[in-house]
Protein backbone atom coordinates (compact mmCIF):
# COMPACT_ATOMS: atom_id res chain seq x y z
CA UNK A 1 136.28 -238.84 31.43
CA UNK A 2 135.65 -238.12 28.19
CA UNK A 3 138.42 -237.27 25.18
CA UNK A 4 139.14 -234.11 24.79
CA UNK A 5 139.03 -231.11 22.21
CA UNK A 6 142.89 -230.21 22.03
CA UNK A 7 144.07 -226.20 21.80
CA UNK A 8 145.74 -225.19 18.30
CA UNK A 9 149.68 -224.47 17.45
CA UNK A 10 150.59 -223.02 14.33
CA UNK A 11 154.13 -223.26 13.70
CA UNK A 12 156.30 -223.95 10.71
CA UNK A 13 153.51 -223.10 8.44
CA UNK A 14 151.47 -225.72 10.05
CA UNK A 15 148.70 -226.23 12.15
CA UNK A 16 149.18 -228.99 14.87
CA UNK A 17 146.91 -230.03 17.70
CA UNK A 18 148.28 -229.04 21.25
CA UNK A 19 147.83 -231.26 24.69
CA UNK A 20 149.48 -229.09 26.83
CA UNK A 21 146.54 -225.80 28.35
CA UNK A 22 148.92 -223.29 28.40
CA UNK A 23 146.46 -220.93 29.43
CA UNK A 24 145.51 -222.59 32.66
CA UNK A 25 148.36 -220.72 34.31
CA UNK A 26 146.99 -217.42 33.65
CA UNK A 27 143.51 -218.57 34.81
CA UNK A 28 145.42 -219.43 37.96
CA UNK A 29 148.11 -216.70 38.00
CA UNK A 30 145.13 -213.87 37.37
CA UNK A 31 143.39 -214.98 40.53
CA UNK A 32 139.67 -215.14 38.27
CA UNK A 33 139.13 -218.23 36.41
CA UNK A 34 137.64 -217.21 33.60
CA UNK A 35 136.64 -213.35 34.26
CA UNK A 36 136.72 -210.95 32.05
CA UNK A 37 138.99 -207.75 32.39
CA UNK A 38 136.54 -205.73 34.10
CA UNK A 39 135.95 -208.63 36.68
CA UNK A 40 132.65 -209.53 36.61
CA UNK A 41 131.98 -212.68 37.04
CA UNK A 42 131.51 -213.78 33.30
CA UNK A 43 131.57 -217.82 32.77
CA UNK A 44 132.07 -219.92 29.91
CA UNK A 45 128.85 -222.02 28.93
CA UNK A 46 129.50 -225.33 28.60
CA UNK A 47 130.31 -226.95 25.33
CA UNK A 48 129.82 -230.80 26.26
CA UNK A 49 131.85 -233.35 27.99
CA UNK A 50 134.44 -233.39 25.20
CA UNK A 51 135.57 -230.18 26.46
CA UNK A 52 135.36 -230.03 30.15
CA UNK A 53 137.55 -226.34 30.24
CA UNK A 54 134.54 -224.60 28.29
CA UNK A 55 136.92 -223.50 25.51
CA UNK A 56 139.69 -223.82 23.39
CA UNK A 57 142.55 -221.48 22.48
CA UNK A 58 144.78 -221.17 19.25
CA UNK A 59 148.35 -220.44 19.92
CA UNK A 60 151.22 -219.64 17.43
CA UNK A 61 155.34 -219.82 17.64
CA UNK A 62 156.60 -216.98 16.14
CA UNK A 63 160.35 -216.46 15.83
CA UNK A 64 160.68 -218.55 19.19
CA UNK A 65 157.97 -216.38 20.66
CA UNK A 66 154.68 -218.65 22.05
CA UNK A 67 151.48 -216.30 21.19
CA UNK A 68 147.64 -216.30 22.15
CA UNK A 69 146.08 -216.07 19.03
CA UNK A 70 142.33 -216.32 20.14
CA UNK A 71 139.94 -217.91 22.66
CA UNK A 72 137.02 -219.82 21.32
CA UNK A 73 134.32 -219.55 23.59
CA UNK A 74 130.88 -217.97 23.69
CA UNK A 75 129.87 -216.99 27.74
CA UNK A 76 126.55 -217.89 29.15
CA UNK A 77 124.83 -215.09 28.22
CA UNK A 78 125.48 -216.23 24.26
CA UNK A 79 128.22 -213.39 23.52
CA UNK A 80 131.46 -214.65 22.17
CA UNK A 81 134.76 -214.19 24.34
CA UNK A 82 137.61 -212.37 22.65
CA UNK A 83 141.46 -212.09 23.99
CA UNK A 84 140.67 -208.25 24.51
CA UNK A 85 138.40 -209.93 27.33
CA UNK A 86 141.05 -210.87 29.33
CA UNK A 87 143.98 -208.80 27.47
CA UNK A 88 143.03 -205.01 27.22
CA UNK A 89 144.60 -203.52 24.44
CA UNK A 90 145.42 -206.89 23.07
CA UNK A 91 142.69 -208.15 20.50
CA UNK A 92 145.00 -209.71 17.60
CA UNK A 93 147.64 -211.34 19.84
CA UNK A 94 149.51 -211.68 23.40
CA UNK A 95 153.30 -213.11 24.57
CA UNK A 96 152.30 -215.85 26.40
CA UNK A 97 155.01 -214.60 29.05
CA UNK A 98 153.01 -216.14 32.07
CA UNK A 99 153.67 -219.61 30.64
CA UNK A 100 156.98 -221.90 31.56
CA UNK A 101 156.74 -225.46 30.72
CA UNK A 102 156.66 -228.19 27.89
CA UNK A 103 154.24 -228.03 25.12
CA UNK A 104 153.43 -231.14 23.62
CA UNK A 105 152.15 -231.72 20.15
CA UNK A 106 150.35 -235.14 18.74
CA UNK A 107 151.51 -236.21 15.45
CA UNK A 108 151.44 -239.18 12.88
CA UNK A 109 149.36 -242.40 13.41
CA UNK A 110 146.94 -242.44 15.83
CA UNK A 111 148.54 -245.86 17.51
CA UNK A 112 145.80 -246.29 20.51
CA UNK A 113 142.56 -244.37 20.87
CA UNK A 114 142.32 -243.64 25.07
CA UNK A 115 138.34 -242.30 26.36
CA UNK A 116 140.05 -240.25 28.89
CA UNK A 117 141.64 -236.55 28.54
CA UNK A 118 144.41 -236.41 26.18
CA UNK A 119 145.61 -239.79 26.57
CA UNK A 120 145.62 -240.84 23.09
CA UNK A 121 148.58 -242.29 22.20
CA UNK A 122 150.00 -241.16 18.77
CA UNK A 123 153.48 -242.67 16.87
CA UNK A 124 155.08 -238.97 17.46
CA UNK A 125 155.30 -236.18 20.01
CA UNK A 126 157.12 -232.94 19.33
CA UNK A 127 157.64 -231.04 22.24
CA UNK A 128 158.59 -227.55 22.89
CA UNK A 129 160.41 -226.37 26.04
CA UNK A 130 159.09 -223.18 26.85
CA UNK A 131 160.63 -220.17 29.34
CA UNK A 132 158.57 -217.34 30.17
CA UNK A 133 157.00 -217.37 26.79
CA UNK A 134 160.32 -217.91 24.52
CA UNK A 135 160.69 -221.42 22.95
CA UNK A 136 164.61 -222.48 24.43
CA UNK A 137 164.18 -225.76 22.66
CA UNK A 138 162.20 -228.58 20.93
CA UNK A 139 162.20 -232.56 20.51
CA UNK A 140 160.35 -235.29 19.54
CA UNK A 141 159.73 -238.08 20.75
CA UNK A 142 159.14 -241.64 18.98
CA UNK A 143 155.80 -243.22 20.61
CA UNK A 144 156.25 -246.43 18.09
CA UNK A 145 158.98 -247.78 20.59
CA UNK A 146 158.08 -249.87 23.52
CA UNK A 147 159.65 -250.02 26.75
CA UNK A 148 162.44 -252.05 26.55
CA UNK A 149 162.67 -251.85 22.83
């Protein structure tokens, strides 16, 4: 498998790559894949083997709140997806409330390059613990230490 284009988290002012697809569990809780709201049976084309999903999605923490920010993908017709797509009477943003789970962020020094998924290895991971949408709390974690070490 090939590496992976990674979702977006802004947070703190920054912008950090994101590992974690926290929008596969609404694919999966909505039943559809990727349908639009209307159901028809609207797929993503395909952007390459670096991105296996068929899009990416920017996300934001906002006073311990995770948001959908947007969906980048264009369907296989050639028109471009947009949240109010999947999120009537939501174009700018939605509470990610479907979502419980970590979020984990890349950071610092790339430390081993990995073909495969998001397997990169990189000296830092911040993670967010995530319930129902609301950020209940956050770590990182020091990828420069070996086991043992």
């Amino acid at each position: 498998m090939t590496a992976q284009l990674t979702d977006s988290l802004e947070y703190a002012g920054t912008t950090l790559a994101l590992t974690s697809l926290p929008l596969g569990g609404f694919w999966v809780m909505n039943g559809s894949g990727q349908t639009g709201a209307a159901g028809n049976a609207r797929r993503f084309a395909d952007m390459g083997t670096w991105c296996w999903r068929r899009y990416t999605a920017h996300w934001r923490i906002e006073q311990d709140h995770l948001y959908l920010m947007a969906i980048n993908a264009t369907y296989e017709d050639g028109t471009k997806a947009t949240l109010n797509d999947f999120f009537p009477g939501y174009p700018e943003r939605v509470f990610a409330h479907w979502f419980s789970g970590e979020l984990h962020c890349p950071a610092g020094e790339l430390m081993e390059y990995v073909h495969a998924g998001f397997a990169s290895r990189y000296a830092e991971t911040l993670v967010f613990n995530i319930e129902r949408g609301v950020v209940r709390s956050q770590h990182s974690i020091d990828n420069r230490k070996g086991a043992g070490a």
